[in-house]
Protein backbone atom coordinates (compact mmCIF):
# COMPACT_ATOMS: atom_id res chain seq x y z
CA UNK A 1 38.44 99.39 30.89
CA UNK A 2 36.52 98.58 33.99
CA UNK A 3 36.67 101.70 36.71
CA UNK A 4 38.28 99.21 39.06
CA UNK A 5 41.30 98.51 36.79
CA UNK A 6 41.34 102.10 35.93
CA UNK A 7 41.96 103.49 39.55
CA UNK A 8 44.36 100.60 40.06
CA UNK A 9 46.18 102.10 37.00
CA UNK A 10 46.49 105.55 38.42
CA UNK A 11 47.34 103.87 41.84
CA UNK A 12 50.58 102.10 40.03
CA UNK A 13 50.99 105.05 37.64
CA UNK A 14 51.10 107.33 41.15
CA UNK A 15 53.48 104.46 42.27
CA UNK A 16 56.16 104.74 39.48
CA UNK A 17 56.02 108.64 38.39
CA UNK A 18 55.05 109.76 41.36
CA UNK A 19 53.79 113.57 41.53
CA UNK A 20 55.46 116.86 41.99
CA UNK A 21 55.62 116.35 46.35
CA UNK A 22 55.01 113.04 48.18
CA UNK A 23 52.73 115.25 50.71
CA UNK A 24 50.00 115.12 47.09
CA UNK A 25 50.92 111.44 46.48
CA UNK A 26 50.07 111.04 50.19
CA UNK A 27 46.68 112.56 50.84
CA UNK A 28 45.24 111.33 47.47
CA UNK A 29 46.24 107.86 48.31
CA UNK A 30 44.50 108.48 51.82
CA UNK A 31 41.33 109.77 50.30
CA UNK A 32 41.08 106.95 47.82
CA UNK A 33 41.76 104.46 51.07
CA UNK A 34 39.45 106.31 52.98
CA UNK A 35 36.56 105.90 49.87
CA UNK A 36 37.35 102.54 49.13
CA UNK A 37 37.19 100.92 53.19
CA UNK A 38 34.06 102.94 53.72
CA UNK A 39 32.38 100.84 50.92
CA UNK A 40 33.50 97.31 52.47
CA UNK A 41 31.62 95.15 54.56
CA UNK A 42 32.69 94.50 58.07
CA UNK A 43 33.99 90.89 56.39
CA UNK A 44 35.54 92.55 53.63
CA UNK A 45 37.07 94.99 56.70
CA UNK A 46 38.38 91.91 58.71
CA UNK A 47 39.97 90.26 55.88
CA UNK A 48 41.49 93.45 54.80
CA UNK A 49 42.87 93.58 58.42
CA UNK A 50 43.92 90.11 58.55
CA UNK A 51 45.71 89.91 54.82
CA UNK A 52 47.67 93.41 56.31
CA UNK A 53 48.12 92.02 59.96
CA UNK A 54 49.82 88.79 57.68
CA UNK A 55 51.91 90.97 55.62
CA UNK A 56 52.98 92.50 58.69
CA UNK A 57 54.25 89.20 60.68
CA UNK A 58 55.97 88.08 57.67
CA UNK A 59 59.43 88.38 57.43
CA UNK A 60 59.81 87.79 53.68
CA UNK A 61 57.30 90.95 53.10
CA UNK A 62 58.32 93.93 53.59
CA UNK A 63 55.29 95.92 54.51
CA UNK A 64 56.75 96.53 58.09
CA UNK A 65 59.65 98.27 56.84
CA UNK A 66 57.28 100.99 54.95
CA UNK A 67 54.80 102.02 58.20
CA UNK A 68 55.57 103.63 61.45
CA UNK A 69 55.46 101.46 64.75
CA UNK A 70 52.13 103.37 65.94
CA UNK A 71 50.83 102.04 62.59
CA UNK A 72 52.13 99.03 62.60
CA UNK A 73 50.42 99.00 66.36
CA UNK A 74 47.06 100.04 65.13
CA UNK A 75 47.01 97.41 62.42
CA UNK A 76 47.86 94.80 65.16
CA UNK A 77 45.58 96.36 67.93
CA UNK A 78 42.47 96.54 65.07
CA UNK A 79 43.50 92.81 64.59
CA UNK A 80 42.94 91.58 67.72
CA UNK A 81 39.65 93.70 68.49
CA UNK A 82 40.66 96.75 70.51
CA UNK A 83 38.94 99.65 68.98
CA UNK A 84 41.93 102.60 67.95
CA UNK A 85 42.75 104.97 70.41
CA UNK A 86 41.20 102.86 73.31
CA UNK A 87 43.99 101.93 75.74
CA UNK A 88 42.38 101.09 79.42
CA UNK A 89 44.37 104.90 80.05
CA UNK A 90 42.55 106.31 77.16
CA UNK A 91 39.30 104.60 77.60
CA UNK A 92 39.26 105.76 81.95
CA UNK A 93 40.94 109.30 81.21
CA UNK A 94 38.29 110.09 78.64
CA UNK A 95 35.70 108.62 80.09
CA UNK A 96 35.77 110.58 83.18
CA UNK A 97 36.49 113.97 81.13
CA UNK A 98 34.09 113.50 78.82
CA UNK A 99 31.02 111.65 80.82
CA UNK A 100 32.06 111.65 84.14
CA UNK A 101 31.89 108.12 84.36
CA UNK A 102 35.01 106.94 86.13
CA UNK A 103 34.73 102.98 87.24
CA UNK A 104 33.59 101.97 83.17
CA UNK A 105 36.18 99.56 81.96
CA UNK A 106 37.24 98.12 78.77
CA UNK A 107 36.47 94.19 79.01
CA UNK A 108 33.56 95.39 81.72
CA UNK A 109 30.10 93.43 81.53
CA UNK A 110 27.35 95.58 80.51
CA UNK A 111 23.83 95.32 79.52
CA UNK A 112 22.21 97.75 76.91
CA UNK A 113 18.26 97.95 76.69
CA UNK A 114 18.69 94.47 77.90
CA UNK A 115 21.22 92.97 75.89
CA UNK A 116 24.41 91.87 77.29
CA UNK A 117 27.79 92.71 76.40
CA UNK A 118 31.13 93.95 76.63
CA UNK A 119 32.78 97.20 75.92
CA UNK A 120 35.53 97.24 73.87
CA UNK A 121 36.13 100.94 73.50
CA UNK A 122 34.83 104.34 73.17
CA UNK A 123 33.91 106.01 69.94
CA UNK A 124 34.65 109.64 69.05
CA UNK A 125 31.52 110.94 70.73
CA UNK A 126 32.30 109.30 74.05
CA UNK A 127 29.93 106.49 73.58
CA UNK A 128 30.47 103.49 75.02
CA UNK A 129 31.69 100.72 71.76
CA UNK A 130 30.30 97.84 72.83
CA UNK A 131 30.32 93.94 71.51
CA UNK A 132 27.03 92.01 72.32
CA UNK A 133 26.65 88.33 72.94
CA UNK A 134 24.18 88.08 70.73
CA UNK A 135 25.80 87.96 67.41
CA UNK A 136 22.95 86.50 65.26
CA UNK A 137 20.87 89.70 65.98
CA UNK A 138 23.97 92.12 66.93
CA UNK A 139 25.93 90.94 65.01
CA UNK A 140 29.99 90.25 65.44
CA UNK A 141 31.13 94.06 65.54
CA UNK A 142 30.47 96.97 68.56
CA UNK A 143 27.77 98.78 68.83
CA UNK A 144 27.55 102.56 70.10
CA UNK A 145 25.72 102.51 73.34
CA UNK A 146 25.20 106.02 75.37
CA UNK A 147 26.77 105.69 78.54
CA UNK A 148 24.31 106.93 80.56
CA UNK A 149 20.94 105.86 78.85
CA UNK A 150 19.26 102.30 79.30
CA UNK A 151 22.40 100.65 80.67
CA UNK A 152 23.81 98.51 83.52
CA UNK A 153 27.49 98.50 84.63
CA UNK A 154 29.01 94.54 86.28
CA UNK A 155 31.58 94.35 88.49
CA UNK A 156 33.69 91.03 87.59
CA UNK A 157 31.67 89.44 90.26
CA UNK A 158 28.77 89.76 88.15
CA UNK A 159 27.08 92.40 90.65
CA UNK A 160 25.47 95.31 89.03
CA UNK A 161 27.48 98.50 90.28
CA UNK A 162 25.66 101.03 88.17
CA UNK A 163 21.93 101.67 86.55
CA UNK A 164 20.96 104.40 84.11
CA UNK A 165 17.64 104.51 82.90
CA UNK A 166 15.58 106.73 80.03
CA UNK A 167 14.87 109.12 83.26
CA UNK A 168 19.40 108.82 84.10
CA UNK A 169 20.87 107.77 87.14
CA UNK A 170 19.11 105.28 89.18
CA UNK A 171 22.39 104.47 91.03
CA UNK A 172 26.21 104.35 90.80
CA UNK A 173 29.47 103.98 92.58
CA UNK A 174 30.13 106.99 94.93
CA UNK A 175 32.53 109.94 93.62
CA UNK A 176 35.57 110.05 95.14
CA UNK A 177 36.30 113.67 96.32
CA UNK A 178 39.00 115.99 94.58
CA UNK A 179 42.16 116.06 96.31
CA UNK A 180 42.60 119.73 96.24
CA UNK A 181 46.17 120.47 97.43
């Protein structure tokens, strides 16, 4: 028996006997999810996300009835390209804490080392997740960028409203004072 069909036989085994708590049947299922997604390709990923975002929308499945709504939200948010935890709230709130960047901007033209893009998130280190336009040598997924090294900040407009070289700031928008009550 291949290893594939064997793990899928302790997946369904795990499905009908279950084990002695569901917290057990729970994490192992997570770790083997976890294992398994990090050894897909970003295709493999988006089909993955796709087939689930389906499953989801259909209303003879019922794989909504069996997740939370922030799951279900997640799934549907991964779908359509926002990175998790990256609400424009999120994305400001964190960006300020963490960098002290306050006017970066989820959808906001950037360029990186001079490659254009967008930002479509933050990662867990703050960096800036973003999506360049050119796919055949960046290909179709975000990139980390550093916020702060080798990058340029557009208004809508187009206008470059911040510059940060290898040496930092070269310019930026001007802090707005604390309003110290």
């Amino acid at each position: 028996m291949s290893m594939n069909k064997q793990v899928l036989a302790l997946l369904s085994d795990l499905r009908t006997t279950g084990t002695e708590t569901l917290d057990n049947e729970s994490e192992l299922t997570w770790r083997i999810l976890t294992c398994a997604v990090e050894q897909l390709s970003t295709n493999q990923v988006d089909n993955m996300l796709n087939s689930l975002h389906s499953r989801l929308t259909d209303a003879h499945d019922d794989t909504s009835e069996l997740i939370t709504p922030e799951a279900h939200d997640l799934v549907v948010g991964l779908n359509s390209g926002l990175l998790p935890g990256n609400t424009v709230d999120h994305f400001v709130s964190e960006m300020i804490r963490c960098r002290g960047i306050e006017f970066a901007q989820v959808g906001m033209m950037v360029e990186v080392s001079g490659e254009i893009g967008t930002i479509k998130g933050m990662g867990s280190s703050a960096n800036l997740e973003v999506l360049f336009s050119n796919v055949l040598k960046h290909g179709n997924q975000p990139r980390t960028a550093h916020p702060t090294w080798k990058v340029k900040y557009f208004d809508a407009a187009g206008t470059v409203i911040a510059h940060f070289d290898e040496s930092g700031c070269v310019f930026r928008p001007d802090r707005k004072a604390a309003n110290v009550a």
